[in-house]
Protein backbone atom coordinates (compact mmCIF):
# COMPACT_ATOMS: atom_id res chain seq x y z
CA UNK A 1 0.00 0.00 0.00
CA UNK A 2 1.18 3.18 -1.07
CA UNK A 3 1.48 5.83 1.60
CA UNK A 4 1.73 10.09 0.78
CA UNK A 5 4.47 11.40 2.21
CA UNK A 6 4.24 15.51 3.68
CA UNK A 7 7.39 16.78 2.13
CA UNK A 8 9.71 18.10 4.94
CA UNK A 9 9.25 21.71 6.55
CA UNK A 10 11.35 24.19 5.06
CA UNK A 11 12.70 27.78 6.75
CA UNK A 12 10.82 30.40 3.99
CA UNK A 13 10.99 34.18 4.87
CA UNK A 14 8.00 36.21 3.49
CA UNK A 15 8.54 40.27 3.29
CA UNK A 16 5.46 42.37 3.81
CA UNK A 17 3.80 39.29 5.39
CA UNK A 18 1.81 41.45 7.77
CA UNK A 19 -1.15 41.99 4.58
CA UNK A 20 -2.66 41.67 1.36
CA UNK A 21 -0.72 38.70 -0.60
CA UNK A 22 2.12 38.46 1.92
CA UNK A 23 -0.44 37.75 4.63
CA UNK A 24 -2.14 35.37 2.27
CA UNK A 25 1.25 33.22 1.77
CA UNK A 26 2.00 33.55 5.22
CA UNK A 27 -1.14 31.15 5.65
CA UNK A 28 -0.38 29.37 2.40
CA UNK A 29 3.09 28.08 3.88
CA UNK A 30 2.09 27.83 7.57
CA UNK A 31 -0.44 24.88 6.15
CA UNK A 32 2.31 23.25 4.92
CA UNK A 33 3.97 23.30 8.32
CA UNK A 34 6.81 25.48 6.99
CA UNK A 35 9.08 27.56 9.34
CA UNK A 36 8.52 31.00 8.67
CA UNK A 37 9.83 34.49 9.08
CA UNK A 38 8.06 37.25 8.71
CA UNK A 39 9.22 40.92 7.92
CA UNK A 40 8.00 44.35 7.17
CA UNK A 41 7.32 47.44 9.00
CA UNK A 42 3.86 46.73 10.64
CA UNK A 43 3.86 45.21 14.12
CA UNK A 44 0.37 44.52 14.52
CA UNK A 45 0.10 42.87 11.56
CA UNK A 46 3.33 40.85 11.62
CA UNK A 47 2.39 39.55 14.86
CA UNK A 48 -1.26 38.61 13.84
CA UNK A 49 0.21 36.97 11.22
CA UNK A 50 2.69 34.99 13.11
CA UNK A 51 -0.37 34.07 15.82
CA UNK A 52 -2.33 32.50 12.56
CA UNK A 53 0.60 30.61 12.15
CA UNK A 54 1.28 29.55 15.00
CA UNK A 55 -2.86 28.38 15.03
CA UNK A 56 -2.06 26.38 11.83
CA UNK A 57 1.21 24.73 13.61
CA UNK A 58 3.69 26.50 11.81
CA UNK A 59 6.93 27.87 14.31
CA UNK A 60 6.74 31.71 13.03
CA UNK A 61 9.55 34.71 14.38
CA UNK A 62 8.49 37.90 13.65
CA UNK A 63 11.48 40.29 12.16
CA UNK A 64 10.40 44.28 11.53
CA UNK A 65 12.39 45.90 8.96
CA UNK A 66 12.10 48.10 6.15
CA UNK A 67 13.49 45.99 2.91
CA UNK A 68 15.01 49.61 1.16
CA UNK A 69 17.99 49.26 4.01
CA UNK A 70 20.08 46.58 2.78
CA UNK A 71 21.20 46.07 6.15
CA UNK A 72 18.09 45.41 7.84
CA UNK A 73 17.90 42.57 5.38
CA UNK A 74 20.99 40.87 5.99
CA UNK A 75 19.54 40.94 9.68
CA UNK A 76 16.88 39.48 8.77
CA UNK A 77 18.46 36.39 7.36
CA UNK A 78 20.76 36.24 9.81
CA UNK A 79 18.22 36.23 12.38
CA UNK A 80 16.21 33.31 10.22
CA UNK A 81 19.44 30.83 9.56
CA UNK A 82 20.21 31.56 13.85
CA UNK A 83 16.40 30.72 15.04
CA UNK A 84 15.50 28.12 12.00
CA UNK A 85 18.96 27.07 10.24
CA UNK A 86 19.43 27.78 6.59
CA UNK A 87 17.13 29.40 4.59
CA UNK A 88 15.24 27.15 1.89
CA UNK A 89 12.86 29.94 0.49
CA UNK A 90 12.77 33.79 0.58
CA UNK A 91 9.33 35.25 -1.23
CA UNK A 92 9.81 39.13 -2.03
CA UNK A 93 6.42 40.98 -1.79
CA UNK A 94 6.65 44.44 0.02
CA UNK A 95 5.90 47.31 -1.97
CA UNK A 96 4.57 50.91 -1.94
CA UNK A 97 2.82 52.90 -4.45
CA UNK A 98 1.17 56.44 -5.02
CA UNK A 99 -1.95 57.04 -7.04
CA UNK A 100 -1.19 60.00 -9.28
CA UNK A 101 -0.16 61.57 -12.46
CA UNK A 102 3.74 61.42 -12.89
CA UNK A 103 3.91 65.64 -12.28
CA UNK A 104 2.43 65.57 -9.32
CA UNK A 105 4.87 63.09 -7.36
CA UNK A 106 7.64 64.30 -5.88
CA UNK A 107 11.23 63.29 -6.61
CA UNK A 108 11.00 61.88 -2.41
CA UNK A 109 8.05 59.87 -3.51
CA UNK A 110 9.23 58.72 -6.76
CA UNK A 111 12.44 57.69 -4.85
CA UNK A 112 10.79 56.47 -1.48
CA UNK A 113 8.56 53.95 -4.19
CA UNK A 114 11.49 52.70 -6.35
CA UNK A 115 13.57 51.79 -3.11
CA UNK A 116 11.00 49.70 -1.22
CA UNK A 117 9.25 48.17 -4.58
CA UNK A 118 12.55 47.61 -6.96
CA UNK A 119 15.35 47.46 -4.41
CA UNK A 120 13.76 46.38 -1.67
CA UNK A 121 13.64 43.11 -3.73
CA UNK A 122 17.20 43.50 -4.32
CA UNK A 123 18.08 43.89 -1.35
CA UNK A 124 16.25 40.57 -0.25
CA UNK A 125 17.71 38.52 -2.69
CA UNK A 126 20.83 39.52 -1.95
CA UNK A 127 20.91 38.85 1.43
CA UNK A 128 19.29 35.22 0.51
CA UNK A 129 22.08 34.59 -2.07
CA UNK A 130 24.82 35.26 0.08
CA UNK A 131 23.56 31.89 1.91
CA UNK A 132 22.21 30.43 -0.53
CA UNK A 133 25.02 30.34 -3.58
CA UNK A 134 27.62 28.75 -0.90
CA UNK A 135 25.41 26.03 -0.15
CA UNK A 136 24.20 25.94 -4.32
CA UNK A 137 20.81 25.18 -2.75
CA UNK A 138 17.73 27.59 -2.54
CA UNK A 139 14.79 29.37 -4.04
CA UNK A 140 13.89 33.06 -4.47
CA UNK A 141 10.12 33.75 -5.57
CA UNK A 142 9.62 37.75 -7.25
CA UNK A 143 5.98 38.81 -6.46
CA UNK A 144 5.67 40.45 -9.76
CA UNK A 145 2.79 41.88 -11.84
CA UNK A 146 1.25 42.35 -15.02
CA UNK A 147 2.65 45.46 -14.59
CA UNK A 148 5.90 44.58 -15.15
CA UNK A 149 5.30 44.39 -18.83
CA UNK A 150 2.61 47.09 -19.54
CA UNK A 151 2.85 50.27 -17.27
CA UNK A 152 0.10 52.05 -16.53
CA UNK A 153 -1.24 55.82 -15.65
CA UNK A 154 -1.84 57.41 -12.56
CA UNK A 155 1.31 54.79 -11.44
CA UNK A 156 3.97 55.26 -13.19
CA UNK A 157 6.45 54.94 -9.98
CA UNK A 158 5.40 51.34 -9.52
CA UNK A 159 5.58 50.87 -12.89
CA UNK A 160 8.86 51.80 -13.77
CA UNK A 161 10.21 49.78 -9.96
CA UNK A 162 8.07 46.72 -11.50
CA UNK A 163 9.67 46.91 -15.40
CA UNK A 164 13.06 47.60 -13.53
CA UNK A 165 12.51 44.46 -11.30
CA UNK A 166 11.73 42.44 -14.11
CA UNK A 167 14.72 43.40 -15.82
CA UNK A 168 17.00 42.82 -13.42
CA UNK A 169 15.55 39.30 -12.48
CA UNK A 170 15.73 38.46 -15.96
CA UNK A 171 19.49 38.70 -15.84
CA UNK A 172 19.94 37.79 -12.45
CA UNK A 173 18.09 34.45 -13.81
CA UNK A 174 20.65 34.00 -16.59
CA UNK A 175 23.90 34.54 -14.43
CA UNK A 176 22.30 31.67 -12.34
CA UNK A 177 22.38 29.56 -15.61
CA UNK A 178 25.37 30.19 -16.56
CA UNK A 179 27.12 29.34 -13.58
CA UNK A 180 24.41 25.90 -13.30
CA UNK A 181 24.12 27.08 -9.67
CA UNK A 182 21.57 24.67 -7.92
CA UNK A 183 19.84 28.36 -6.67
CA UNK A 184 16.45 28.49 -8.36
CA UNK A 185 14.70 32.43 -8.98
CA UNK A 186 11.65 32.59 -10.84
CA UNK A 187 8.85 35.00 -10.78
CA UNK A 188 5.02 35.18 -10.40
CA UNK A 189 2.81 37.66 -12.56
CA UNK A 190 -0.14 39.08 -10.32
CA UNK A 191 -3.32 40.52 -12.11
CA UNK A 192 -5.21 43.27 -9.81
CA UNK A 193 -5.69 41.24 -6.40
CA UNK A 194 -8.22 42.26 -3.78
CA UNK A 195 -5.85 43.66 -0.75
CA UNK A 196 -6.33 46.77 1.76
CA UNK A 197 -3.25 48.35 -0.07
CA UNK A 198 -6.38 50.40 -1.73
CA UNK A 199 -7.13 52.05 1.79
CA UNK A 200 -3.71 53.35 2.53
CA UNK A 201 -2.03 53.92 -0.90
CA UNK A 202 -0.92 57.54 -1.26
CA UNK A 203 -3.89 58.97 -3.06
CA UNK A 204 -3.59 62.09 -5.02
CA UNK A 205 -6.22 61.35 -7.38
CA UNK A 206 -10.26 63.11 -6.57
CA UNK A 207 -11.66 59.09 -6.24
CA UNK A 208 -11.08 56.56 -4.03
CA UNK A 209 -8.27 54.17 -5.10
CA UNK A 210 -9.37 51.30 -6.47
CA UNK A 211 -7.65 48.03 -8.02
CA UNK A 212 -8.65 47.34 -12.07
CA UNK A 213 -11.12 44.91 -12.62
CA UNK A 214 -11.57 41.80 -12.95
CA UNK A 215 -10.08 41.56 -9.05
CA UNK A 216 -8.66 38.42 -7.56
CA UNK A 217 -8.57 37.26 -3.99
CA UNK A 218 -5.14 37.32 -2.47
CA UNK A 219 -5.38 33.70 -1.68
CA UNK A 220 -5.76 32.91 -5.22
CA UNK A 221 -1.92 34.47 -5.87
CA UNK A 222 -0.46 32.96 -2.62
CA UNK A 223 -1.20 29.27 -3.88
CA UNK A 224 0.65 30.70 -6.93
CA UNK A 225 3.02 31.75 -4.75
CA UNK A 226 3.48 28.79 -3.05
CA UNK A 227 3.68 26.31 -5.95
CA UNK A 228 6.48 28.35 -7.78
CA UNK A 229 8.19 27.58 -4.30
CA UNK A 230 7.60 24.22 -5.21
CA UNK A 231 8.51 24.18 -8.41
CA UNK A 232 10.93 27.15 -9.61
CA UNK A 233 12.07 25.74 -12.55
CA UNK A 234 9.64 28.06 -14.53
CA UNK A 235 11.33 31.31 -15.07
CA UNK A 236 7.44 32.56 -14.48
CA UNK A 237 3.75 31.95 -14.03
CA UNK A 238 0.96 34.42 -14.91
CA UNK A 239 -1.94 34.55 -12.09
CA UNK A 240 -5.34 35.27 -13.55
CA UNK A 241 -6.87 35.55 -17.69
CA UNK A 242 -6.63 39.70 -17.02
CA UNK A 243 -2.68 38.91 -16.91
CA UNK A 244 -2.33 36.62 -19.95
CA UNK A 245 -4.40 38.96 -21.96
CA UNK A 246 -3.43 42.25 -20.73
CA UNK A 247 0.73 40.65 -21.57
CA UNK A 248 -0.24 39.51 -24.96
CA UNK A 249 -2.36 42.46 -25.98
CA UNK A 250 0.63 44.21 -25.26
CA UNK A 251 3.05 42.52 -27.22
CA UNK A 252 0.93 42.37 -30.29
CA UNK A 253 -0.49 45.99 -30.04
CA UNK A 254 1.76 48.22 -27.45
CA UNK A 255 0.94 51.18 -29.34
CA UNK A 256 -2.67 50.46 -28.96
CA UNK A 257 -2.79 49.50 -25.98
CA UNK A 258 -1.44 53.02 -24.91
CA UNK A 259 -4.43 54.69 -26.32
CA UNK A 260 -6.86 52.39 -24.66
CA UNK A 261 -5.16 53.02 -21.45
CA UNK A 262 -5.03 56.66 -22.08
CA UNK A 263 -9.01 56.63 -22.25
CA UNK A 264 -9.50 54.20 -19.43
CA UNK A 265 -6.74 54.26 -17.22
CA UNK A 266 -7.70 56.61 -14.90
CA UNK A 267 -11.16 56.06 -14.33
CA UNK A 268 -10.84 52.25 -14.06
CA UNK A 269 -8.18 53.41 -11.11
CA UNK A 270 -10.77 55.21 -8.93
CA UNK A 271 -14.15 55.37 -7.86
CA UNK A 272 -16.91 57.52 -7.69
CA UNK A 273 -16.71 58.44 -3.93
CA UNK A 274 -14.10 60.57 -2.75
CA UNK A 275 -10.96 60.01 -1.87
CA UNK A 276 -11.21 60.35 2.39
CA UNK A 277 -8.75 63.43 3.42
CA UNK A 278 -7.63 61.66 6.66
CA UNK A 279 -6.38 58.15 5.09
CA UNK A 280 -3.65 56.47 7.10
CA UNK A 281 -1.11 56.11 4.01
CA UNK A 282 1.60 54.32 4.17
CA UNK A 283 4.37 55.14 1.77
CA UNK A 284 6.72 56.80 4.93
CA UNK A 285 5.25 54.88 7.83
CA UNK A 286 3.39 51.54 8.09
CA UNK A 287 -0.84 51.52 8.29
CA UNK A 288 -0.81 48.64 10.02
CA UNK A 289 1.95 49.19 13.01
CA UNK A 290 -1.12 49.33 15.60
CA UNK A 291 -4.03 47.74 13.66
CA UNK A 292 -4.09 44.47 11.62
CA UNK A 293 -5.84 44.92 8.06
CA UNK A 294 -5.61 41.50 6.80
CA UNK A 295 -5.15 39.86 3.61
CA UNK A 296 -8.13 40.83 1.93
CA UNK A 297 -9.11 43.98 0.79
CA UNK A 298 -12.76 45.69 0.30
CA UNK A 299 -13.45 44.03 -2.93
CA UNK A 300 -15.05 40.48 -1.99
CA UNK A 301 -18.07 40.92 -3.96
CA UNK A 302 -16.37 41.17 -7.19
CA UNK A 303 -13.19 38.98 -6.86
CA UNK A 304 -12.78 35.77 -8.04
CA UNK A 305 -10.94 33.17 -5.83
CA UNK A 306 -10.19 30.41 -8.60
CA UNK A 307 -9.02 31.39 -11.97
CA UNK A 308 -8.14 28.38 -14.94
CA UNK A 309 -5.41 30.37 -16.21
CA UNK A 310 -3.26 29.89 -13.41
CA UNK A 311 -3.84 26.03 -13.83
CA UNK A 312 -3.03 26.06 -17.53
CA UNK A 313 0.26 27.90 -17.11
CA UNK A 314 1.39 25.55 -13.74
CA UNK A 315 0.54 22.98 -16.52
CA UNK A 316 1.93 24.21 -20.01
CA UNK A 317 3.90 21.21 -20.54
CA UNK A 318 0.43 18.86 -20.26
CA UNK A 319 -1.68 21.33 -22.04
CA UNK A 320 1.15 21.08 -25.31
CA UNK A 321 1.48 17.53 -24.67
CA UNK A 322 -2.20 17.17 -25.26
CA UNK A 323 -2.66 20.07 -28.23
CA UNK A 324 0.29 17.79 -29.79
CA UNK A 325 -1.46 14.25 -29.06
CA UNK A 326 -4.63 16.27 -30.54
CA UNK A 327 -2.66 17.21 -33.14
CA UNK A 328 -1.35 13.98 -33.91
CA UNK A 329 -5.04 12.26 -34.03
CA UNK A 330 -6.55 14.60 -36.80
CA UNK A 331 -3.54 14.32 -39.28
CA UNK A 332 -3.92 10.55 -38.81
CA UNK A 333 -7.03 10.30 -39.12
CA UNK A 334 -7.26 12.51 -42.46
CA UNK A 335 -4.21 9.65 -43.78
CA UNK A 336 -6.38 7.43 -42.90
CA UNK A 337 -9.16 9.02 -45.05
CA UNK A 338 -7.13 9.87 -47.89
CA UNK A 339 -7.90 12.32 -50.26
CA UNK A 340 -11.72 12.90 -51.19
CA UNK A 341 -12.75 11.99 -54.22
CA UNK A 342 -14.30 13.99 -56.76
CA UNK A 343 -17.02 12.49 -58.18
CA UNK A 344 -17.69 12.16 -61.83
């Protein structure tokens, strides 16, 4: 009799694990009785996260930093490999943003957004590497976007941190090749998910913030999340049919998609109620340092937990295997046929 084996806890540190789709993975790898670490700047919601956790079985040690100082990252995975030994996966998914056309952010802002949402990956997959590489054993997951490819208005600091991130892990990726280091890095491709980053985003726009439809539920992206941990051989996988289609559009039509966005960006961004003057905002200090937000945003009644895209592209391989075999059956079948006939 055949018996299913749990595969053995591993030590995975999650940045910006106190909400939204770090929260969501926090509780994706606590039910598969991981060790984790948790970072970011929010107390309460680190520690909530670490007590749901700790609920689910899952040892959890809660580290606040802020992932633009390099430093505090290297302390972080110091402080992982000293309570849990060496680090098997590090998930980068802390970010900031601010709602607004390009002339009205400040040169502080544009900077403050670029350091937490480009480098702040850098700087955690650095300090993972520096472990990792020695050992030639490990696995970095990139919470990316479909932003990454097609930038949008009214955010063109995350954006250009998101296009910049890709780049870089792109050739981060190949180095890793090239050397045939046993490190894996691959990346997953978000579509609009339903978090509270909506609530505290800097605003500067008259409606309240709002993600693009269609909206997905961050639980949806942290089982994405979690199986590229599993299996980061991919050097990708798109979350969602908004991402496949808004990355294909865009690399058939760029030049129309630009005018498209240019007529819908904006309103598609906001709603029609106004944007509240006293919003915590978080770009310079955490929302969530006193109280816990969650994973999951204000959006339930319009996001979509499941979505067959994100099954078709953990599957590629079978889907081309059975397009081939398809393939395969019509052409012999029409030899079998032969040529029609014509009659006389």
């Amino acid at each position: 009799m055949r018996t299913h084996r749990h595969p053995p806890p591993r030590t995975v540190v999650v940045t910006g694990a106190g909400a939204g789709v770090g929260r969501a993975c926090v509780r994706e790898f606590a039910a598969r009785g991981d060790r984790l670490v948790l970072t970011g700047r929010g107390r309460a919601g680190l520690h909530a996260a670490a007590a749901e956790a700790g609920s689910a079985g899952a040892p959890a040690l809660v580290v606040p930093a802020d992932v633009a100082d390099p430093e505090a990252c290297e302390g972080v995975a110091a402080r992982a490999e000293e309570e849990f030994g060496p680090i098997d996966v590090w998930v980068n998914d802390a970010f900031a943003g601010v709602f607004a056309p390009f002339a009205d952010i400040t040169a502080a802002e544009f900077r403050r957004v670029t350091e937490v949402t480009y480098l702040g990956y850098v700087n955690g997959t650095r300090a993972a590497l520096h472990r990792m590489l020695p050992r030639d054993r490990g696995t970095v997951v990139q919470v990316g976007s479909a932003i990454a490819y097609r930038g949008i208005p009214m955010q063109s600091a995350y954006s250009g941190a998101k296009h910049a991130l890709q780049g870089w892990h792109e050739a981060l990726r190949c180095e890793l090749l090239a050397a045939r280091s046993g490190v894996r890095i691959t990346m997953v491709q978000l579509p609009a998910v339903n978090t509270p980053q909506f609530d505290w985003v800097l605003n500067r726009l008259p409606g309240r913030a709002r993600p693009v439809a269609p909206v997905y539920q961050p639980e949806l992206a942290a089982r994405a999340v979690r199986y590229a941990a599993d299996h980061p051989g991919r050097r990708e996988y798109w979350v969602g049919a908004s991402t496949a289609a808004t990355l294909l559009a865009n690399a058939v039509a760029p030049g129309l998609f630009d005018r498209y966005l240019a007529r819908t960006g904006r309103s598609a961004q906001q709603e029609d109620r106004p944007q509240p003057a006293d919003g915590p905002g978080n770009l310079w200090e955490p929302a969530d340092d006193v109280l816990d937000h969650g994973a999951r945003g204000r959006f339930d009644d319009e996001a979509h937990g499941r979505s067959p895209q994100l099954w078709a592209s953990q599957h590629h391989g079978l889907l081309a295997a059975a397009s081939s075999g398809l393939l395969g059956a019509a052409a012999g079948a029409a030899v079998v046929r032969g040529p029609r006939r014509s009659r006389p």
